[in-house]
PDB file of N, CA and C in Angstrom:
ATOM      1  N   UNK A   1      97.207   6.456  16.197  1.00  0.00           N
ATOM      2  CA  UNK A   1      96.406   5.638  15.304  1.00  0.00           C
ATOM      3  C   UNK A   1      95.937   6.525  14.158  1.00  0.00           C
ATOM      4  N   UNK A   2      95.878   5.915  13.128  1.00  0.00           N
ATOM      5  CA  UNK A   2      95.682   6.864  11.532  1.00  0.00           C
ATOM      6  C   UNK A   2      94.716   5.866  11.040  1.00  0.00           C
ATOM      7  N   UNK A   3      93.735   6.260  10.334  1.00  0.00           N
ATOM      8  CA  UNK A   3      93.479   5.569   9.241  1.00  0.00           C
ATOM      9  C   UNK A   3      93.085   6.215   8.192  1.00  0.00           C
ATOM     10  N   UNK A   4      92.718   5.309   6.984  1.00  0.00           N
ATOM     11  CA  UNK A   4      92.846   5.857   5.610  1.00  0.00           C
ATOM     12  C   UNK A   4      91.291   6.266   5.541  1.00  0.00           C
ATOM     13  N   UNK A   5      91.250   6.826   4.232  1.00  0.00           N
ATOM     14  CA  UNK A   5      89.657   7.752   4.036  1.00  0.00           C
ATOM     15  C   UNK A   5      88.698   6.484   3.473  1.00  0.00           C
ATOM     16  N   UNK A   6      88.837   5.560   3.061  1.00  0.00           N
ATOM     17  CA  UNK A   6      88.025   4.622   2.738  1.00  0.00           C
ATOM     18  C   UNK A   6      87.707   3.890   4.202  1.00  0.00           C
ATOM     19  N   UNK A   7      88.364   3.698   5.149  1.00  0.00           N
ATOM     20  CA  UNK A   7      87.949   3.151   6.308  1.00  0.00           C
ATOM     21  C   UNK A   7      87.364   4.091   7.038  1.00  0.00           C
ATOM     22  N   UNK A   8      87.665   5.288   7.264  1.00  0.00           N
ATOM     23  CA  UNK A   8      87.251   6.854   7.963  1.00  0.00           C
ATOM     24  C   UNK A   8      85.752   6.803   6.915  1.00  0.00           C
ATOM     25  N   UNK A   9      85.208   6.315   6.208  1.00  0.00           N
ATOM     26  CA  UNK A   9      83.904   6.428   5.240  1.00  0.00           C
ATOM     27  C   UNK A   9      83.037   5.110   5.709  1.00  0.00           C
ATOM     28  N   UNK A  10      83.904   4.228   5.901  1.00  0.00           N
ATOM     29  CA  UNK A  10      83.266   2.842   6.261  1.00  0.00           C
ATOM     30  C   UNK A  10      82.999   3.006   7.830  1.00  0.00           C
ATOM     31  N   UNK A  11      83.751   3.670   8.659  1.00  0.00           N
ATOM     32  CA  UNK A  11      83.494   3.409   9.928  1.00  0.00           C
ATOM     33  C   UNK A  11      82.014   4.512  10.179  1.00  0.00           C
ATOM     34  N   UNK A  12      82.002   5.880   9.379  1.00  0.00           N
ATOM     35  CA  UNK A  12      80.860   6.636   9.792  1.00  0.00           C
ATOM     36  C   UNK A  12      79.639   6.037   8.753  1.00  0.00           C
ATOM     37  N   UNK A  13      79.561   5.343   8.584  1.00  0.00           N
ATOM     38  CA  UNK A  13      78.418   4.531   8.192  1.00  0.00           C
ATOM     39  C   UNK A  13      78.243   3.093   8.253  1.00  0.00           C
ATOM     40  N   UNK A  14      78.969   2.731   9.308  1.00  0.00           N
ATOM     41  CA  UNK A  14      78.609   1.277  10.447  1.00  0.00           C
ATOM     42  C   UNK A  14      77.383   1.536  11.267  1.00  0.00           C
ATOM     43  N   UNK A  15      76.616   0.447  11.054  1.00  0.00           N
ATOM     44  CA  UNK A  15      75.704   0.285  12.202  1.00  0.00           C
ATOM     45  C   UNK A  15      76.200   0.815  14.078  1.00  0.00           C
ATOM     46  N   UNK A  16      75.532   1.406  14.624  1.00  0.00           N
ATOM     47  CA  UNK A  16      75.952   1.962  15.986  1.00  0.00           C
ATOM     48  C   UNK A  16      76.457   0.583  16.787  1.00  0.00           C
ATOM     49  N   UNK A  17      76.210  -0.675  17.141  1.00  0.00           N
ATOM     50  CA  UNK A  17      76.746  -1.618  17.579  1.00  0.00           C
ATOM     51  C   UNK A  17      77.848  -2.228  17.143  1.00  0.00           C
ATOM     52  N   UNK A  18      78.036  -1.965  15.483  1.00  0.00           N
ATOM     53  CA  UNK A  18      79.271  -2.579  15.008  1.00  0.00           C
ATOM     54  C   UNK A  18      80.529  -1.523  15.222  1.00  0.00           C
ATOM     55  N   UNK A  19      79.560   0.042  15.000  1.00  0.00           N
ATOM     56  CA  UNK A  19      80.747   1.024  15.334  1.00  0.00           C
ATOM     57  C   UNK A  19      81.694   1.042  16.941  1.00  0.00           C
ATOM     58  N   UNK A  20      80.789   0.468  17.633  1.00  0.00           N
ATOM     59  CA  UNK A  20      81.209   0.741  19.233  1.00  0.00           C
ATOM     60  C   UNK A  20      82.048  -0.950  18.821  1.00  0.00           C
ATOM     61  N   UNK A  21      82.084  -1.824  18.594  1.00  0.00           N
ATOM     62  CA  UNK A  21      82.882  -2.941  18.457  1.00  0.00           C
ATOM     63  C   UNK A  21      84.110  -3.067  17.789  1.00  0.00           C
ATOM     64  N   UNK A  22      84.162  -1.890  16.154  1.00  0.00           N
ATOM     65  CA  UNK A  22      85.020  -1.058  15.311  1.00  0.00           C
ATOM     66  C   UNK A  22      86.254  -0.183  16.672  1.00  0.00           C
ATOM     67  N   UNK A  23      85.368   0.307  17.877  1.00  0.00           N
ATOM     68  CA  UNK A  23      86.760   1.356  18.751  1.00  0.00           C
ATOM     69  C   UNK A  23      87.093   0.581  19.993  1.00  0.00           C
ATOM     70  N   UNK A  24      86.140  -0.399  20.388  1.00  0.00           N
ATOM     71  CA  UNK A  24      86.939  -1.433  20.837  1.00  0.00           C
ATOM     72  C   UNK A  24      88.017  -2.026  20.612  1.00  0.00           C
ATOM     73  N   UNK A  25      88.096  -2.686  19.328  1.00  0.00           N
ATOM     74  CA  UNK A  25      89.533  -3.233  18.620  1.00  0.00           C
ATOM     75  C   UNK A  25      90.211  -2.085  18.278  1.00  0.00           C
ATOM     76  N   UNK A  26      90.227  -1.102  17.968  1.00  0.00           N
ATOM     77  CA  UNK A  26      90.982  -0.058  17.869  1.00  0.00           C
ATOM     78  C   UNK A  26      91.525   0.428  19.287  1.00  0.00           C
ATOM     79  N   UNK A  27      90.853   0.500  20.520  1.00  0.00           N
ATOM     80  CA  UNK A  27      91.573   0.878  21.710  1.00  0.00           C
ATOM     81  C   UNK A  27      92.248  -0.407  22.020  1.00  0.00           C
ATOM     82  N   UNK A  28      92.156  -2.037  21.453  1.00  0.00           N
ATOM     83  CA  UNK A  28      92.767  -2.883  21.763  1.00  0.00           C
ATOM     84  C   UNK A  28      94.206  -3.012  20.877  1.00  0.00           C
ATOM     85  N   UNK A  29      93.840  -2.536  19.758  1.00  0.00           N
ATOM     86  CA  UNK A  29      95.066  -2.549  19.310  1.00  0.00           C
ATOM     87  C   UNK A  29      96.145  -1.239  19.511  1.00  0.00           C
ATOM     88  N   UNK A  30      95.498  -0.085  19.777  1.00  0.00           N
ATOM     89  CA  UNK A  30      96.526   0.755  20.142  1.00  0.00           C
ATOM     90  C   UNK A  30      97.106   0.803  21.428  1.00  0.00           C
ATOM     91  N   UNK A  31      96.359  -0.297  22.418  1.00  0.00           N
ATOM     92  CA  UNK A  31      97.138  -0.574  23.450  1.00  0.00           C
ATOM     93  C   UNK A  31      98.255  -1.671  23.305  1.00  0.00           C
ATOM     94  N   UNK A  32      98.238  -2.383  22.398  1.00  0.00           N
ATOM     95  CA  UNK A  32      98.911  -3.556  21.793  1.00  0.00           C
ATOM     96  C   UNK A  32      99.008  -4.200  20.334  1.00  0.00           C
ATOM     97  N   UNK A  33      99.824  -3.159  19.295  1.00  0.00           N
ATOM     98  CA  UNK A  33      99.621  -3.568  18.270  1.00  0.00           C
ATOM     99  C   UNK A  33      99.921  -4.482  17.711  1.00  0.00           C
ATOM    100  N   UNK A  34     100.700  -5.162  17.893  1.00  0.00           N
ATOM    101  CA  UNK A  34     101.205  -6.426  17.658  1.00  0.00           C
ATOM    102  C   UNK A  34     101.251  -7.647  19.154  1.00  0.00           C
ATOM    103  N   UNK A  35      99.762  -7.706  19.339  1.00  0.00           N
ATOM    104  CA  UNK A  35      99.248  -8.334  20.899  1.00  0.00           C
ATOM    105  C   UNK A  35      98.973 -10.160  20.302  1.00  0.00           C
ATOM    106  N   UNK A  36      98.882 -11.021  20.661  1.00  0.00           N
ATOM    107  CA  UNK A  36      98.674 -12.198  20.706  1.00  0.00           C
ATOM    108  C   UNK A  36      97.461 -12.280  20.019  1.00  0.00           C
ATOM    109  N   UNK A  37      96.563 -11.240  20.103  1.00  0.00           N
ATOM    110  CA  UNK A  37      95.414 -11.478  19.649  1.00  0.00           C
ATOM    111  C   UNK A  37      95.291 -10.576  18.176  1.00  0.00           C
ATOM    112  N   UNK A  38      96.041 -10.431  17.098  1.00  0.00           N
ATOM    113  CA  UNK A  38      96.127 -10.019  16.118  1.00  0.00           C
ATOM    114  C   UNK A  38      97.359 -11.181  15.360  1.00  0.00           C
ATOM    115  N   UNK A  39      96.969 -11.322  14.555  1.00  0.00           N
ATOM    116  CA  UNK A  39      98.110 -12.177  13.525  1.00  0.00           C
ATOM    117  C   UNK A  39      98.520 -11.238  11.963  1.00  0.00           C
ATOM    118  N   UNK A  40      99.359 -11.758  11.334  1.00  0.00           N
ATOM    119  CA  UNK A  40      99.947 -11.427   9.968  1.00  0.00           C
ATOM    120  C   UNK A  40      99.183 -11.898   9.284  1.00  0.00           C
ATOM    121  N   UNK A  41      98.339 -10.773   8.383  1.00  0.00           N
ATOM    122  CA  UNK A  41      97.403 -11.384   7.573  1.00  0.00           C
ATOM    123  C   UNK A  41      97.787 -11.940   6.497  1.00  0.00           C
ATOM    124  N   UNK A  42      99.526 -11.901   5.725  1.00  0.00           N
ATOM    125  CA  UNK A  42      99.634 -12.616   4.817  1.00  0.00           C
ATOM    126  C   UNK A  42     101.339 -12.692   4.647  1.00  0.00           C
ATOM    127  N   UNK A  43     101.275 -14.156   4.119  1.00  0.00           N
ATOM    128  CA  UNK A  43     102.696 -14.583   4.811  1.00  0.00           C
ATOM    129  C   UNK A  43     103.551 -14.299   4.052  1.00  0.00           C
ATOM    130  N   UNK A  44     103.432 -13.238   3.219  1.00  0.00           N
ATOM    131  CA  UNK A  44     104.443 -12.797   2.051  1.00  0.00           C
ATOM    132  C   UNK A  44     105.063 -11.243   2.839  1.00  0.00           C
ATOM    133  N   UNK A  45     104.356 -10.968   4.127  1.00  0.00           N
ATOM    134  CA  UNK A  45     104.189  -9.680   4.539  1.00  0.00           C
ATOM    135  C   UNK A  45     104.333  -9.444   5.733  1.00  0.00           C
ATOM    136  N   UNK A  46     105.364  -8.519   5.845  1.00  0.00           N
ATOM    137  CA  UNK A  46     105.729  -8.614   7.557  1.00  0.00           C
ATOM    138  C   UNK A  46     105.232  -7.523   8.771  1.00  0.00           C
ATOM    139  N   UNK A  47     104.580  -6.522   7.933  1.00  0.00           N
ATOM    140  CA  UNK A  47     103.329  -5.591   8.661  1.00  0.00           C
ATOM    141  C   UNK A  47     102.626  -5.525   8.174  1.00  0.00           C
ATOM    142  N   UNK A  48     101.719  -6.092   7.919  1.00  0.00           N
ATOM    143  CA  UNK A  48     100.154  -6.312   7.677  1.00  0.00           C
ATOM    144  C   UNK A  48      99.669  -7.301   8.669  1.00  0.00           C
ATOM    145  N   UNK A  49      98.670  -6.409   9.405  1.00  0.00           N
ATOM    146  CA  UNK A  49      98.193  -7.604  10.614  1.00  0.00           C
ATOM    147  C   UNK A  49      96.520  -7.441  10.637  1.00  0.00           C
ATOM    148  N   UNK A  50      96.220  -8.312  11.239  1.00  0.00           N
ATOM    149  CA  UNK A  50      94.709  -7.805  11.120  1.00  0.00           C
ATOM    150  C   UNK A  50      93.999  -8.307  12.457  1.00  0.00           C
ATOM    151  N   UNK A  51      92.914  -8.061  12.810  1.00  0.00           N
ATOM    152  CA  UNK A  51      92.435  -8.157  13.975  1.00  0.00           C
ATOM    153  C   UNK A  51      91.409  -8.605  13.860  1.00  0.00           C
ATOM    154  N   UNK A  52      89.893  -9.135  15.021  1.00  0.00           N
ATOM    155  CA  UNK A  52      88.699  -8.686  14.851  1.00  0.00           C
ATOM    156  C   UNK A  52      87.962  -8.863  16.439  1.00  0.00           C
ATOM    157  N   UNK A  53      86.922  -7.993  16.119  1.00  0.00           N
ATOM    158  CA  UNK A  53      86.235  -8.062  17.272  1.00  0.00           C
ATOM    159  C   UNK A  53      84.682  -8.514  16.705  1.00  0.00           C
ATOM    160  N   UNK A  54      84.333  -9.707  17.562  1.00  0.00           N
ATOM    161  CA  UNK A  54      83.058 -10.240  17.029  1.00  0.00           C
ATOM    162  C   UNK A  54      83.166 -10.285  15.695  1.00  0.00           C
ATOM    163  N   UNK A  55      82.331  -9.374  14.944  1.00  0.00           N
ATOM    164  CA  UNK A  55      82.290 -10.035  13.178  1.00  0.00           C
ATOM    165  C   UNK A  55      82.873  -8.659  12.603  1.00  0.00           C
ATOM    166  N   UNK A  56      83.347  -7.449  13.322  1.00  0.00           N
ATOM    167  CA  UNK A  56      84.433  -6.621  12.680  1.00  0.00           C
ATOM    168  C   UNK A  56      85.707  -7.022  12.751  1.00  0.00           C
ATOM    169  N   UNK A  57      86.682  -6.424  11.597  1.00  0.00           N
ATOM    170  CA  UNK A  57      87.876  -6.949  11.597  1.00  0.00           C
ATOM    171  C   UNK A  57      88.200  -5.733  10.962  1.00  0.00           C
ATOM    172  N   UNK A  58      89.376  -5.449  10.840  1.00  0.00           N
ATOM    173  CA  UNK A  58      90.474  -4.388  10.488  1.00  0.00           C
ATOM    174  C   UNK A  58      92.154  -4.970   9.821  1.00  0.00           C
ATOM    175  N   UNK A  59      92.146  -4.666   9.224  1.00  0.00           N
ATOM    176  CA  UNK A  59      93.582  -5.093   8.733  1.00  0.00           C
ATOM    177  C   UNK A  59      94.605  -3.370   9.042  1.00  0.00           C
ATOM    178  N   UNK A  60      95.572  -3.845   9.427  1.00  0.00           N
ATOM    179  CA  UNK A  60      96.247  -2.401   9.518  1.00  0.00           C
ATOM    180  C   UNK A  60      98.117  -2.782   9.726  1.00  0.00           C
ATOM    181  N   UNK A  61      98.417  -1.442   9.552  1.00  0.00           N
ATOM    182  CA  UNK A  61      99.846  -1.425   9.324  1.00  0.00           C
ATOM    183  C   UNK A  61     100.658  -1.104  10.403  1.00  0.00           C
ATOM    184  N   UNK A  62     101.441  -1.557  10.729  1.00  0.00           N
ATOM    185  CA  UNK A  62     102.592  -1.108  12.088  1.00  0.00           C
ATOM    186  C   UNK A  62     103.536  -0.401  11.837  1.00  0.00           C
ATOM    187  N   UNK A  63     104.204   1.026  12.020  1.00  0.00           N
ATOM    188  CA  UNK A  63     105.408   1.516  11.563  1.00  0.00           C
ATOM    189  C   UNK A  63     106.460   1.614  12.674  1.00  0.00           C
ATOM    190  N   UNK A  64     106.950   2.286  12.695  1.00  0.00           N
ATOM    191  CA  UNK A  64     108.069   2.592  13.638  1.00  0.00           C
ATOM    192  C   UNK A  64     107.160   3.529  14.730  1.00  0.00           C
ATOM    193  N   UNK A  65     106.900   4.611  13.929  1.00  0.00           N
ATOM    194  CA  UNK A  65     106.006   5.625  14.304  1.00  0.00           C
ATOM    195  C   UNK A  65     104.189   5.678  14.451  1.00  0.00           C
ATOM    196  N   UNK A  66     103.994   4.816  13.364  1.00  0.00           N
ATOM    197  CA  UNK A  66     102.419   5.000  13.468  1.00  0.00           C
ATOM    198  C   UNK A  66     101.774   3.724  13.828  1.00  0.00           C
ATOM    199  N   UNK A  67     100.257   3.308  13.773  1.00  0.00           N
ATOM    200  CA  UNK A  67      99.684   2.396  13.206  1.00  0.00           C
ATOM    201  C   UNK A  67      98.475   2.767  12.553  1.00  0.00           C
ATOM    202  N   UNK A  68      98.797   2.295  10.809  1.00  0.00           N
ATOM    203  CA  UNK A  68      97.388   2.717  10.275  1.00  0.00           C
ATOM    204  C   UNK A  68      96.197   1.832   9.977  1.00  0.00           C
ATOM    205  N   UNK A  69      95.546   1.965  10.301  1.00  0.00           N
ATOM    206  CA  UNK A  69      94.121   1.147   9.841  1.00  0.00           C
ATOM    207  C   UNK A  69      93.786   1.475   8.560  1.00  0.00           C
ATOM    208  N   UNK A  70      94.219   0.288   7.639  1.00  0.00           N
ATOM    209  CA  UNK A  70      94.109   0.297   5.942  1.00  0.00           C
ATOM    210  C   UNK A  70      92.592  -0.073   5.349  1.00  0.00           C
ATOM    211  N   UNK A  71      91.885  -0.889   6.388  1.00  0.00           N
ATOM    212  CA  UNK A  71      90.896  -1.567   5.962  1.00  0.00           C
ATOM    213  C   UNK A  71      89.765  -2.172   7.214  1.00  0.00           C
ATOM    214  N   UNK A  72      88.499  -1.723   6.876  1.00  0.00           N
ATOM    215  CA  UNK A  72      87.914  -2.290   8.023  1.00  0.00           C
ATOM    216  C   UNK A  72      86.734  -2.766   7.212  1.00  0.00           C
ATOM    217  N   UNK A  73      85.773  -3.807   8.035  1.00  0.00           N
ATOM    218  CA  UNK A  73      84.862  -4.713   7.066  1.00  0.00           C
ATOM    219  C   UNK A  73      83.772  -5.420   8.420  1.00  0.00           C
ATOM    220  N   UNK A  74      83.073  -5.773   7.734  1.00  0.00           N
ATOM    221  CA  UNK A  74      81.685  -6.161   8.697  1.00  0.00           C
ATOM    222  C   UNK A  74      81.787  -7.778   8.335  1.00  0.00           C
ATOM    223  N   UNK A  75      81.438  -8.470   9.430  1.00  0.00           N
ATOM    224  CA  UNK A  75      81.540  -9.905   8.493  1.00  0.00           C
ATOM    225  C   UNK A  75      80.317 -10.539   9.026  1.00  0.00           C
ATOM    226  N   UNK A  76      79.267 -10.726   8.594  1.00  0.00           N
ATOM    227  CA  UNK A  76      77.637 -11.362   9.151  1.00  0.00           C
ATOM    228  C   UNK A  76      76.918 -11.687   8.133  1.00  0.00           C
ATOM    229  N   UNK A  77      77.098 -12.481   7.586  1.00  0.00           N
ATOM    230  CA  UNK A  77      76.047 -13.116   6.680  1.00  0.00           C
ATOM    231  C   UNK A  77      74.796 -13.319   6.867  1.00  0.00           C
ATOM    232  N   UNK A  78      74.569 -13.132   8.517  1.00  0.00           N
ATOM    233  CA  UNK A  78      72.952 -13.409   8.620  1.00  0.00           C
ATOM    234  C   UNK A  78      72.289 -11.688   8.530  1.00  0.00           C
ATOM    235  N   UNK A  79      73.303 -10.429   8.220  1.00  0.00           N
ATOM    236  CA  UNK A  79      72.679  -9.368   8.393  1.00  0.00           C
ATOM    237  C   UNK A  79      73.138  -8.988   7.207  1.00  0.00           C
ATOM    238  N   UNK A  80      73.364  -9.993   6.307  1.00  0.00           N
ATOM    239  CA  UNK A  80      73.602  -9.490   4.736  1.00  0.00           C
ATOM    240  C   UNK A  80      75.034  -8.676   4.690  1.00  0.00           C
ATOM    241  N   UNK A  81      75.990  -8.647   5.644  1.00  0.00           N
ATOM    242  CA  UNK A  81      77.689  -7.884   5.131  1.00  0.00           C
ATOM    243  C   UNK A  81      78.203  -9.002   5.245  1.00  0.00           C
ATOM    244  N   UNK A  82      78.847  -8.997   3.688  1.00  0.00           N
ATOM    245  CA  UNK A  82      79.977  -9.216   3.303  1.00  0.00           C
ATOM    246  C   UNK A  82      81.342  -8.372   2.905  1.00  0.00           C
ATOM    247  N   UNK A  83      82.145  -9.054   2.518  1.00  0.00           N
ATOM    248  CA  UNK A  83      83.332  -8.782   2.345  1.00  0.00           C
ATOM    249  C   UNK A  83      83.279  -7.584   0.935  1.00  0.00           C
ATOM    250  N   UNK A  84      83.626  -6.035   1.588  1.00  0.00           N
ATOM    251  CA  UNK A  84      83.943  -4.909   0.397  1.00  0.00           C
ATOM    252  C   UNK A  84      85.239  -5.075   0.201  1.00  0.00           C
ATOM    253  N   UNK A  85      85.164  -5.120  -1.479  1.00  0.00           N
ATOM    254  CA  UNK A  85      86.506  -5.044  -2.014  1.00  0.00           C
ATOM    255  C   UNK A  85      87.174  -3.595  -2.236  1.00  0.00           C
ATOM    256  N   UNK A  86      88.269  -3.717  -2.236  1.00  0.00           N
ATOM    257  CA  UNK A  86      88.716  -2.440  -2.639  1.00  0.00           C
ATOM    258  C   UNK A  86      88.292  -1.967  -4.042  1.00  0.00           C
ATOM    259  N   UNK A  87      88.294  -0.692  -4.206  1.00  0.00           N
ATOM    260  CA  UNK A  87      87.709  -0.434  -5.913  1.00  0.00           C
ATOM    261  C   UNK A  87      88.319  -0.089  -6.641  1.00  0.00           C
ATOM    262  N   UNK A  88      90.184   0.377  -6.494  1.00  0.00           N
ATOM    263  CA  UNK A  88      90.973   0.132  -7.542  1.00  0.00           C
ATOM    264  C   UNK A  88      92.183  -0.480  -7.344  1.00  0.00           C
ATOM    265  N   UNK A  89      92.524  -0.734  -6.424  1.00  0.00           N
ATOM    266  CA  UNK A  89      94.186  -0.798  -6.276  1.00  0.00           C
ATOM    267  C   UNK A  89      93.722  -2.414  -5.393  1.00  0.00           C
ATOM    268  N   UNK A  90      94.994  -2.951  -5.608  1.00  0.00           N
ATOM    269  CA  UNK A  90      95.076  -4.332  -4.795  1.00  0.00           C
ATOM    270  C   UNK A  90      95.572  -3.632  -3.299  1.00  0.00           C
ATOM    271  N   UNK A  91      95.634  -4.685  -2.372  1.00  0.00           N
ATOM    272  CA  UNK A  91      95.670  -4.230  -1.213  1.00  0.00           C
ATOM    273  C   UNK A  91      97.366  -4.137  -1.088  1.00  0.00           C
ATOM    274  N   UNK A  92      97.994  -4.948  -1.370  1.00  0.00           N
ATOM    275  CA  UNK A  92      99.373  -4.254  -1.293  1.00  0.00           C
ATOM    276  C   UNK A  92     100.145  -3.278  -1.867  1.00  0.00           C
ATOM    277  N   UNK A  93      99.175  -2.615  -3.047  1.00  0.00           N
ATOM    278  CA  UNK A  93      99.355  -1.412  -3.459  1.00  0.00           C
ATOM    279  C   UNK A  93      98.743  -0.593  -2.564  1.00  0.00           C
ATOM    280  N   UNK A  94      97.617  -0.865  -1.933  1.00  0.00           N
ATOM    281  CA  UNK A  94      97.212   0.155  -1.146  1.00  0.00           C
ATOM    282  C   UNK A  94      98.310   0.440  -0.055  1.00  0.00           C
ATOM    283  N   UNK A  95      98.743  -0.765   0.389  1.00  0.00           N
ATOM    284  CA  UNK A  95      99.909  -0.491   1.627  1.00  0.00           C
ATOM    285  C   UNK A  95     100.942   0.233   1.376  1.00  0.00           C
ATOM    286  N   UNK A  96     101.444   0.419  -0.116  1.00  0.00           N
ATOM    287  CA  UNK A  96     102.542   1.069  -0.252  1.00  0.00           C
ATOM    288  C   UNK A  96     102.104   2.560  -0.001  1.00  0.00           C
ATOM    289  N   UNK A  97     101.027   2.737  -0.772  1.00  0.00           N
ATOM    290  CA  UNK A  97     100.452   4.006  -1.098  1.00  0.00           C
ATOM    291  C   UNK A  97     100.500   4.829   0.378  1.00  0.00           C
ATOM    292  N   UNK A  98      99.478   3.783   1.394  1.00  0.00           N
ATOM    293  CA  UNK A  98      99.329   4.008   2.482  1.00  0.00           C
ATOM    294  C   UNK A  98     100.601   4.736   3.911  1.00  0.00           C
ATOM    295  N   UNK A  99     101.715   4.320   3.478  1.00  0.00           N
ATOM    296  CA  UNK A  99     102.739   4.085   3.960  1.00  0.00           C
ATOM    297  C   UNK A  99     103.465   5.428   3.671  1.00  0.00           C
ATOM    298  N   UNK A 100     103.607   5.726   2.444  1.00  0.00           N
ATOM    299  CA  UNK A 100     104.228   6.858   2.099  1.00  0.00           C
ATOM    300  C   UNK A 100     103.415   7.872   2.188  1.00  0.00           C
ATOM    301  N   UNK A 101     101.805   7.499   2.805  1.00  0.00           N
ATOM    302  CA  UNK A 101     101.132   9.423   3.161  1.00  0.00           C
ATOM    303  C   UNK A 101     101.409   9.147   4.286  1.00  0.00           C
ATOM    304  N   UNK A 102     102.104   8.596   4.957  1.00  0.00           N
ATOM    305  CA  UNK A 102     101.916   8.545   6.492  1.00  0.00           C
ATOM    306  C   UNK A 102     102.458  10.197   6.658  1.00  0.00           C
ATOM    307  N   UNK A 103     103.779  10.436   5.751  1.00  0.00           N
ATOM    308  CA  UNK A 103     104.426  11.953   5.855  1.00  0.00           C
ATOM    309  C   UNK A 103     103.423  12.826   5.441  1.00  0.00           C
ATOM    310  N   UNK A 104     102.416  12.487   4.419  1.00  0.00           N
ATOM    311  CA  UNK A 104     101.473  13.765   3.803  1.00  0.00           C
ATOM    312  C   UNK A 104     100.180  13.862   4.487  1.00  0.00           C
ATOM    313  N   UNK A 105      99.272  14.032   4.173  1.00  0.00           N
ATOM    314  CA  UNK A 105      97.823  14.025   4.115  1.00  0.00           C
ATOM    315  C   UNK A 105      96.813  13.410   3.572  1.00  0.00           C
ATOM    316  N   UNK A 106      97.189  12.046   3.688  1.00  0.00           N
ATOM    317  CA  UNK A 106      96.625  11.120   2.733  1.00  0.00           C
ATOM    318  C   UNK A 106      95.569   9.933   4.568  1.00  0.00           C
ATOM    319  N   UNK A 107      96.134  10.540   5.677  1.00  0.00           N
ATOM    320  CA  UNK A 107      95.667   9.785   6.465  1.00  0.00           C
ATOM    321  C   UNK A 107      94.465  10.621   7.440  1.00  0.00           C
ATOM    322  N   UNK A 108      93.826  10.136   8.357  1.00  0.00           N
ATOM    323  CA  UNK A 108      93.081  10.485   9.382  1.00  0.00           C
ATOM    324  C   UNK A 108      93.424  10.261  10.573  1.00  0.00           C
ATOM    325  N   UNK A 109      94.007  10.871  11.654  1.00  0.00           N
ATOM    326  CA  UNK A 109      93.860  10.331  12.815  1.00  0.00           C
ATOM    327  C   UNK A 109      92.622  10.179  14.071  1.00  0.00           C
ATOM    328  N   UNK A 110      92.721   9.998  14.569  1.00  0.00           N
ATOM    329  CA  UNK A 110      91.157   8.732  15.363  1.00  0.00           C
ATOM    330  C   UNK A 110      91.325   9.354  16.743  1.00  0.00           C
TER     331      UNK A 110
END
């Protein structure tokens, strides 16, 4: 499991209950990344999947070799998180980007 430095920034500054819910779905999905309980987050796209546990969710990538966690997000409107956008790149630029550090140092592993 890899993920990128914007999610590796978002996860160490999650609330301690959302963080322990954040490695839940992460030990659920690295036991099953492509499990019944994750779908294709967009139908133009054939690895991009996303998950959630309670009101965290993760969008992440499947390779041959890896799986990276591109994106993770809090979703509770009654505790004021919403949805962070990315701050420069669209998200399927991020995937490309994402994809080709899998060889460099552009990732984190977990």
């Amino acid at each position: 499991m890899q993920f990128t430095e914007q999610v590796v920034r978002f996860r160490d500054y999650m609330p301690t209950a959302d963080r322990e819910k954040f490695w839940r779905l992460v030990d659920r999905i690295t036991a099953e990344p492509e499990g019944a309980d994750s779908h294709l987050a967009y139908t133009t796209d054939t690895v991009t999947r996303a998950a959630w546990e309670n009101s965290v969710m993760v969008h992440y990538v499947v390779t041959s070799y890896f799986v990276v966690v591109i994106e993770a997000d809090i979703y509770d409107a009654s505790r004021g998180f919403n949805e962070v956008k990315p701050a420069t790149k669209g998200l399927r630029s991020q995937v490309g980007d994402f994809v080709r550090a899998i060889l460099g140092n552009g990732c984190h592993e977990g």
